[in-house]
N, C-alpha and C. Protein backbone atom coordinates (compact mmCIF):
# COMPACT_ATOMS: atom_id res chain seq x y z
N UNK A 1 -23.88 -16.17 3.86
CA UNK A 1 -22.86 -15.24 4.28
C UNK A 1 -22.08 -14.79 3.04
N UNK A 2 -21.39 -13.42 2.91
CA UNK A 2 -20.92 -12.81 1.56
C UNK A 2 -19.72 -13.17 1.89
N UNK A 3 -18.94 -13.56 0.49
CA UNK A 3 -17.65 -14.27 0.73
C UNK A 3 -16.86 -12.56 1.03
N UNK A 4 -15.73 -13.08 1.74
CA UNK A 4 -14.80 -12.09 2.26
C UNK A 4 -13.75 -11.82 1.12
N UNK A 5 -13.65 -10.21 0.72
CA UNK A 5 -12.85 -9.92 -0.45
C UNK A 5 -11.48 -10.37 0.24
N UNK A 6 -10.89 -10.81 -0.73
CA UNK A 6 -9.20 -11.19 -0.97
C UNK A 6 -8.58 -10.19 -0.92
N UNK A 7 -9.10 -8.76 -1.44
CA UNK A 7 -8.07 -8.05 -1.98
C UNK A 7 -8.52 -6.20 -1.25
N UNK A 8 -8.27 -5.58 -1.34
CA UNK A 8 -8.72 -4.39 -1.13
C UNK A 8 -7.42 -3.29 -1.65
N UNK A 9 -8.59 -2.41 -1.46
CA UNK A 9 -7.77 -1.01 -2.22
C UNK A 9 -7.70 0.74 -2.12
N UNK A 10 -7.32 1.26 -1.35
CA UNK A 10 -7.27 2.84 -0.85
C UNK A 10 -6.42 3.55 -1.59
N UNK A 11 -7.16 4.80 -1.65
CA UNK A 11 -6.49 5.99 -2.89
C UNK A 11 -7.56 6.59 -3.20
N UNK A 12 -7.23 7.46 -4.57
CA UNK A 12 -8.28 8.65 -4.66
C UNK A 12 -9.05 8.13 -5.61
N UNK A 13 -10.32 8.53 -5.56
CA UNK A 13 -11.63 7.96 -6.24
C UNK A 13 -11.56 7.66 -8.02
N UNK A 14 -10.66 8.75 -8.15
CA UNK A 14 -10.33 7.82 -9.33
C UNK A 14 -9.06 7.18 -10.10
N UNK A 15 -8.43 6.68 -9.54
CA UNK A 15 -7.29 6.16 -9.44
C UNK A 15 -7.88 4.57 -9.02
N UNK A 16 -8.96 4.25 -7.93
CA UNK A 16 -9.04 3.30 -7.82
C UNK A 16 -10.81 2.36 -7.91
N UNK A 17 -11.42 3.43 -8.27
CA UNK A 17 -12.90 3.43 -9.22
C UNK A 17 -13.02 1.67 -9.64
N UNK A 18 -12.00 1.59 -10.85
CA UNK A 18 -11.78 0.58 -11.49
C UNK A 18 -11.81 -0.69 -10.97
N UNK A 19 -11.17 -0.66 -9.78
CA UNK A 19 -10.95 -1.89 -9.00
C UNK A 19 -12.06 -2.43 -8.55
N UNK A 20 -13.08 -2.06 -8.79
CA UNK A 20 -14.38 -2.38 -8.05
C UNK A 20 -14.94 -3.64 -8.96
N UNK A 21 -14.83 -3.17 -10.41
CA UNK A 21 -15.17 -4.12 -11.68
C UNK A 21 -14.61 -5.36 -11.38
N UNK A 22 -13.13 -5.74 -11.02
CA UNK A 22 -12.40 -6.77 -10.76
C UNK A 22 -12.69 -7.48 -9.30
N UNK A 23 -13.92 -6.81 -8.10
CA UNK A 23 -14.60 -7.67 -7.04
C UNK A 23 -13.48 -7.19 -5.87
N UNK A 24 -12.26 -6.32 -6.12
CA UNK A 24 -11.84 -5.94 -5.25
C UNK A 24 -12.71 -4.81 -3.92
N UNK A 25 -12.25 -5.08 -3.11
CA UNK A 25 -12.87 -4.22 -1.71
C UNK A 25 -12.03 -3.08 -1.75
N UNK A 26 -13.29 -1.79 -2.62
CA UNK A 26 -12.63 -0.28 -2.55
C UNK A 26 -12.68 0.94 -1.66
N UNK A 27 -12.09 1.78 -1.52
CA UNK A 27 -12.43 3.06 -0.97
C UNK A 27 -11.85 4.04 -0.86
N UNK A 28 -12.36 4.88 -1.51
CA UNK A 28 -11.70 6.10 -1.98
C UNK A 28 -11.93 7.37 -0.84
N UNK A 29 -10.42 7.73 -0.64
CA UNK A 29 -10.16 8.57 -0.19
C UNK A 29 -9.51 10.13 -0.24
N UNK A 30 -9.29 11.10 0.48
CA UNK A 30 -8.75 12.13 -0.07
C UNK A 30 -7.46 12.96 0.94
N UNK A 31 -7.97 12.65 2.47
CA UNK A 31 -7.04 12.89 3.36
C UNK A 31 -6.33 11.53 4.20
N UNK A 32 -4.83 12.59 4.79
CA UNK A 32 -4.39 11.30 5.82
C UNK A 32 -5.52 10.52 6.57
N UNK A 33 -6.47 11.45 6.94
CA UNK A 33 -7.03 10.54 8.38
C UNK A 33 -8.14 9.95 7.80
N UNK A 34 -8.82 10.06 6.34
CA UNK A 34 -9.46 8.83 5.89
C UNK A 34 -8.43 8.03 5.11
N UNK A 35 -7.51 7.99 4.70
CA UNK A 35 -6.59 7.09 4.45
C UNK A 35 -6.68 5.77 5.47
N UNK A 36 -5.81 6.59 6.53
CA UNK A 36 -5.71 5.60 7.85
C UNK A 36 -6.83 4.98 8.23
N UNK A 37 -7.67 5.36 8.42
CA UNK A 37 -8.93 4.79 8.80
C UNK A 37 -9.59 3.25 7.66
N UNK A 38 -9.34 3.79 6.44
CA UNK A 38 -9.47 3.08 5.58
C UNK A 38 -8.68 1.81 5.95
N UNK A 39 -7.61 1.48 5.81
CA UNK A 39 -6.71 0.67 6.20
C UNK A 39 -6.91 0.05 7.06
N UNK A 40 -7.51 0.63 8.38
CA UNK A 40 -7.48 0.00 9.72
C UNK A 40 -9.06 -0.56 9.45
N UNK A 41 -9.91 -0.08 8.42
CA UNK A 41 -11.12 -1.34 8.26
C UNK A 41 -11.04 -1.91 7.90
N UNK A 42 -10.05 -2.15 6.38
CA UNK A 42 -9.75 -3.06 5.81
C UNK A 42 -9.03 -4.44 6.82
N UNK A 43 -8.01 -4.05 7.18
CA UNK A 43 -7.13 -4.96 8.22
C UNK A 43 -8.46 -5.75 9.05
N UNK A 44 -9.10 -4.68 9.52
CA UNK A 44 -10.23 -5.28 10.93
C UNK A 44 -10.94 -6.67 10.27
N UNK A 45 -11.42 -6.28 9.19
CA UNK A 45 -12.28 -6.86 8.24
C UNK A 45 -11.77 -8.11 7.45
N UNK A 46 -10.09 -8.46 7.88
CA UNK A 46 -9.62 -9.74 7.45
C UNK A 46 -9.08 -9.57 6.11
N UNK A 47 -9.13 -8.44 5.42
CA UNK A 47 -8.52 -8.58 3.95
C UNK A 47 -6.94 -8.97 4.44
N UNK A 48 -6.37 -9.62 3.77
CA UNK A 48 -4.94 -9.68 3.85
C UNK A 48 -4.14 -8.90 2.64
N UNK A 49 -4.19 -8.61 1.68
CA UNK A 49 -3.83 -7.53 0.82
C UNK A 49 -4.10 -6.55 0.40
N UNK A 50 -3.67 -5.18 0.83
CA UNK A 50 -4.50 -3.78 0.55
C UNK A 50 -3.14 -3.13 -0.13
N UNK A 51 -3.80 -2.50 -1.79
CA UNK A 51 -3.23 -1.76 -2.59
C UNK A 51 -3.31 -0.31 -2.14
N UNK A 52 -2.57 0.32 -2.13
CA UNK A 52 -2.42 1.62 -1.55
C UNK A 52 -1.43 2.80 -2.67
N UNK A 53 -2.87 3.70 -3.13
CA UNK A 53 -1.86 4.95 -4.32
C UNK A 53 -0.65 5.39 -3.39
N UNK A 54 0.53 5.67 -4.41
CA UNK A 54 1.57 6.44 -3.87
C UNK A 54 1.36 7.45 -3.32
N UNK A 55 0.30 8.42 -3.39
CA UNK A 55 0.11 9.47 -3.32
C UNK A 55 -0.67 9.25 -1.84
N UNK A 56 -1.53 8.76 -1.37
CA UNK A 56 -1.85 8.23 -0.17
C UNK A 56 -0.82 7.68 1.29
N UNK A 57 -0.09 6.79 0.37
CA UNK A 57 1.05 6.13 1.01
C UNK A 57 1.90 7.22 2.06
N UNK A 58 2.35 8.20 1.20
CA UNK A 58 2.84 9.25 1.12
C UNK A 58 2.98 10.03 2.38
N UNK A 59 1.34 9.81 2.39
CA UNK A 59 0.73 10.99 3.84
C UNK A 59 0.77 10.29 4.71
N UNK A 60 0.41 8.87 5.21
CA UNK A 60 0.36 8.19 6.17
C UNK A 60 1.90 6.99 6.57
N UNK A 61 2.59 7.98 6.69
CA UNK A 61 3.55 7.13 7.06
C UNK A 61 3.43 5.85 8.63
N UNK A 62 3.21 6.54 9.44
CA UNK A 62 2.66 5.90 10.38
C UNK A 62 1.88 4.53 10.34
N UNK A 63 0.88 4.87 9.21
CA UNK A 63 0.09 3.59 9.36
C UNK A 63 0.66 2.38 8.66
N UNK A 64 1.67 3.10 7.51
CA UNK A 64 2.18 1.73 7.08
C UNK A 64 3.40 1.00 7.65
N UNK A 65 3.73 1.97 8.93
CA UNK A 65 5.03 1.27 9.36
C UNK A 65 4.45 0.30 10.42
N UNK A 66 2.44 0.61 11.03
CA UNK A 66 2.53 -0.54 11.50
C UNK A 66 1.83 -1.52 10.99
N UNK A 67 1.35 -1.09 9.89
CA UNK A 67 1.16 -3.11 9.14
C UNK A 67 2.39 -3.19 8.65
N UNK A 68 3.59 -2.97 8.11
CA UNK A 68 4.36 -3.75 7.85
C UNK A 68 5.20 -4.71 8.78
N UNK A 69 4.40 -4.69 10.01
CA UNK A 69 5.05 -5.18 11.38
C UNK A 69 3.76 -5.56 11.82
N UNK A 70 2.82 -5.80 10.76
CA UNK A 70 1.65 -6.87 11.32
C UNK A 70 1.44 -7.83 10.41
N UNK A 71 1.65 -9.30 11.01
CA UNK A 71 1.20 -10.23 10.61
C UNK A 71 0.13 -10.72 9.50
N UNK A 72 -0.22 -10.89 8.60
CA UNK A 72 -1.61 -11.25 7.97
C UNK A 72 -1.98 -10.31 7.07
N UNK A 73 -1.00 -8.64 7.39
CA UNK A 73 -1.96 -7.74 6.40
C UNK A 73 -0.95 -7.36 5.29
N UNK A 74 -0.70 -7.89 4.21
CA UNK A 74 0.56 -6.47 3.70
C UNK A 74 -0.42 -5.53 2.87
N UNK A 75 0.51 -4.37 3.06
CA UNK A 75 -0.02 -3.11 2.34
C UNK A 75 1.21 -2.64 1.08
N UNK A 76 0.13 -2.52 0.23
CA UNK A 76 1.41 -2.58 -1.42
C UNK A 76 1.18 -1.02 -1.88
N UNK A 77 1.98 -0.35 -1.90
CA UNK A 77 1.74 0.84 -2.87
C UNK A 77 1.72 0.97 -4.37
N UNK A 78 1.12 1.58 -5.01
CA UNK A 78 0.97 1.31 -6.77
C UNK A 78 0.47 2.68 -6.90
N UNK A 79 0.70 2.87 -8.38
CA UNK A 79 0.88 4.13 -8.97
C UNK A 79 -0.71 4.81 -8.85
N UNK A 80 -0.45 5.84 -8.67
CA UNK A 80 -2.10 6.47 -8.69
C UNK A 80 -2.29 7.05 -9.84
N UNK A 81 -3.69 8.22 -9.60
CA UNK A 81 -3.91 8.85 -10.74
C UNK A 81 -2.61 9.64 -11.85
N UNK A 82 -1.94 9.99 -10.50
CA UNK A 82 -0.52 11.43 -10.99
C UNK A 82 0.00 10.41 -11.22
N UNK A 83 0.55 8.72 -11.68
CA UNK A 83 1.25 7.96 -12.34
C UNK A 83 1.95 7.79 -10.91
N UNK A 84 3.16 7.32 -11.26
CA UNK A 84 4.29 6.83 -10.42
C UNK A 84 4.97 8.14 -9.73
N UNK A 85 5.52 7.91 -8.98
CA UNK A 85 6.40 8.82 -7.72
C UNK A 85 7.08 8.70 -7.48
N UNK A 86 7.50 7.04 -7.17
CA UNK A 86 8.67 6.48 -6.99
C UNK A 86 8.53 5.86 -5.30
N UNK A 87 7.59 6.32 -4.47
CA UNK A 87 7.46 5.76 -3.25
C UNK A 87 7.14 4.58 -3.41
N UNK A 88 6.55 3.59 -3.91
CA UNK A 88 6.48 2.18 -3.91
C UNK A 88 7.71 1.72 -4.26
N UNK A 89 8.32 1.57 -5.71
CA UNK A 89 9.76 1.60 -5.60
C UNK A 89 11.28 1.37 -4.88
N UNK A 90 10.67 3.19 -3.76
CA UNK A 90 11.94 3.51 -3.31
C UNK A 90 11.86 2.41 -1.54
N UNK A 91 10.09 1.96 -1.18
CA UNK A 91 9.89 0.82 0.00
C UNK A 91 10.15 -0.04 -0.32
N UNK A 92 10.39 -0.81 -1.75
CA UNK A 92 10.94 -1.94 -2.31
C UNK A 92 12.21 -2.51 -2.59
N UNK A 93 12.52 -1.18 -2.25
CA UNK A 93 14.68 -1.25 -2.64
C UNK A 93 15.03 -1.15 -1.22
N UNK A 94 14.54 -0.58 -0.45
CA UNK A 94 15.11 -0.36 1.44
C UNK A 94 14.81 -2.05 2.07
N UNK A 95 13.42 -2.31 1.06
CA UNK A 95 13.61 -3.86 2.38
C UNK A 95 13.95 -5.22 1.63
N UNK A 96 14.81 -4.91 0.20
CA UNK A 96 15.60 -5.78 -0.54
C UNK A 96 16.82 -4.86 0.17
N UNK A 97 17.70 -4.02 0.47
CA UNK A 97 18.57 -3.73 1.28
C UNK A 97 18.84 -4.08 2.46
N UNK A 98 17.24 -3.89 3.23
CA UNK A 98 17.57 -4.50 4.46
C UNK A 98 17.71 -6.07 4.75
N UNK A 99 17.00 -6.87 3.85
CA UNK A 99 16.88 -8.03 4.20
C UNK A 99 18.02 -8.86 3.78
N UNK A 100 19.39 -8.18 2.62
CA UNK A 100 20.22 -8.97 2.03
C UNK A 100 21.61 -7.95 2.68
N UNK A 101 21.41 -7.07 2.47
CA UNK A 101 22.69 -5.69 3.03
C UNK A 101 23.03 -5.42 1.84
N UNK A 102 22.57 -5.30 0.35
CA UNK A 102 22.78 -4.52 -0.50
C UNK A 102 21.77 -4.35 -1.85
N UNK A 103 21.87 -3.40 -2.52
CA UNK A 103 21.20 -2.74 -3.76
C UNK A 103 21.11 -3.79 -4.65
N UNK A 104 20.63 -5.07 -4.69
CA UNK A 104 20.94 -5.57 -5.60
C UNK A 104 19.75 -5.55 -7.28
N UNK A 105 18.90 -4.26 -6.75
CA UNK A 105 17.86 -3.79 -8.08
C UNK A 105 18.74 -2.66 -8.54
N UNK A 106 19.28 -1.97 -8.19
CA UNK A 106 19.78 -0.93 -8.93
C UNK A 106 21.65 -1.10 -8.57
N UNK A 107 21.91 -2.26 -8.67
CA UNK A 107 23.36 -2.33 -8.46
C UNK A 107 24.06 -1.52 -7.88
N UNK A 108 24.11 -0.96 -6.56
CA UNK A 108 24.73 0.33 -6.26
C UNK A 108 24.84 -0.20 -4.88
N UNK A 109 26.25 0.05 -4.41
CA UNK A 109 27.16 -0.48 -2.89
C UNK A 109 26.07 0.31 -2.14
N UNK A 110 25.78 -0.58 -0.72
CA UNK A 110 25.26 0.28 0.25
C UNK A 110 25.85 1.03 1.11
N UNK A 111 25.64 2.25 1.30
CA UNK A 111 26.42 2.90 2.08
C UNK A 111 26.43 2.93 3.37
N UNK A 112 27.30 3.19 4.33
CA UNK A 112 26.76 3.36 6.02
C UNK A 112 27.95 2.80 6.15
């Protein structure tokens, strides 16, 4: 039986090409609805960590609001081909906000 990848990875073909060398589980995509789809094989398929370009992330809001409310899978965003965006980032500062009630990466009072 083929051991089950650890890791997996969705985005555009070449942004995430590379990852293949390192035994990660790839697949390159170009729209929302192979995005999503991507994701939901990965998940099916038991990976528990899937890297996801900003630029992907982006389009599928939906799908990442429901693995981040599923058990077993997280989904990480990282810079794609066009570099950084700031959407991985700006999901990293909302749930260090939400989970403490303030900014404590960019020092700045929360508002509300």
């Amino acid at each position: 039986m083929a051991e089950m990848k650890k890791m997996g990875v969705v985005g555009e073909r070449d942004a995430v090409l590379a990852f293949k060398a390192v035994g990660m589980r790839v697949i390159d995509v170009s729209t929302a609805e192979e995005t999503t789809a991507a994701l939901h094989k990965l998940a099916c398929e038991g990976v528990p960590v899937i890297f996801i370009t900003e630029t992907m992330a982006e389009l599928v809001p939906e799908a990442l609001q429901k693995y981040k409310t599923m058990p077993g899978t997280a989904v990480i965003p990282i810079p794609g081909s066009q570099g950084v965006n700031g959407f991985g980032l700006g999901r990293v500062k909302a749930n260090v906000e939400k989970a403490i009630g303030a900014d404590i990466l960019f020092n700045n009072k929360k508002e509300g």
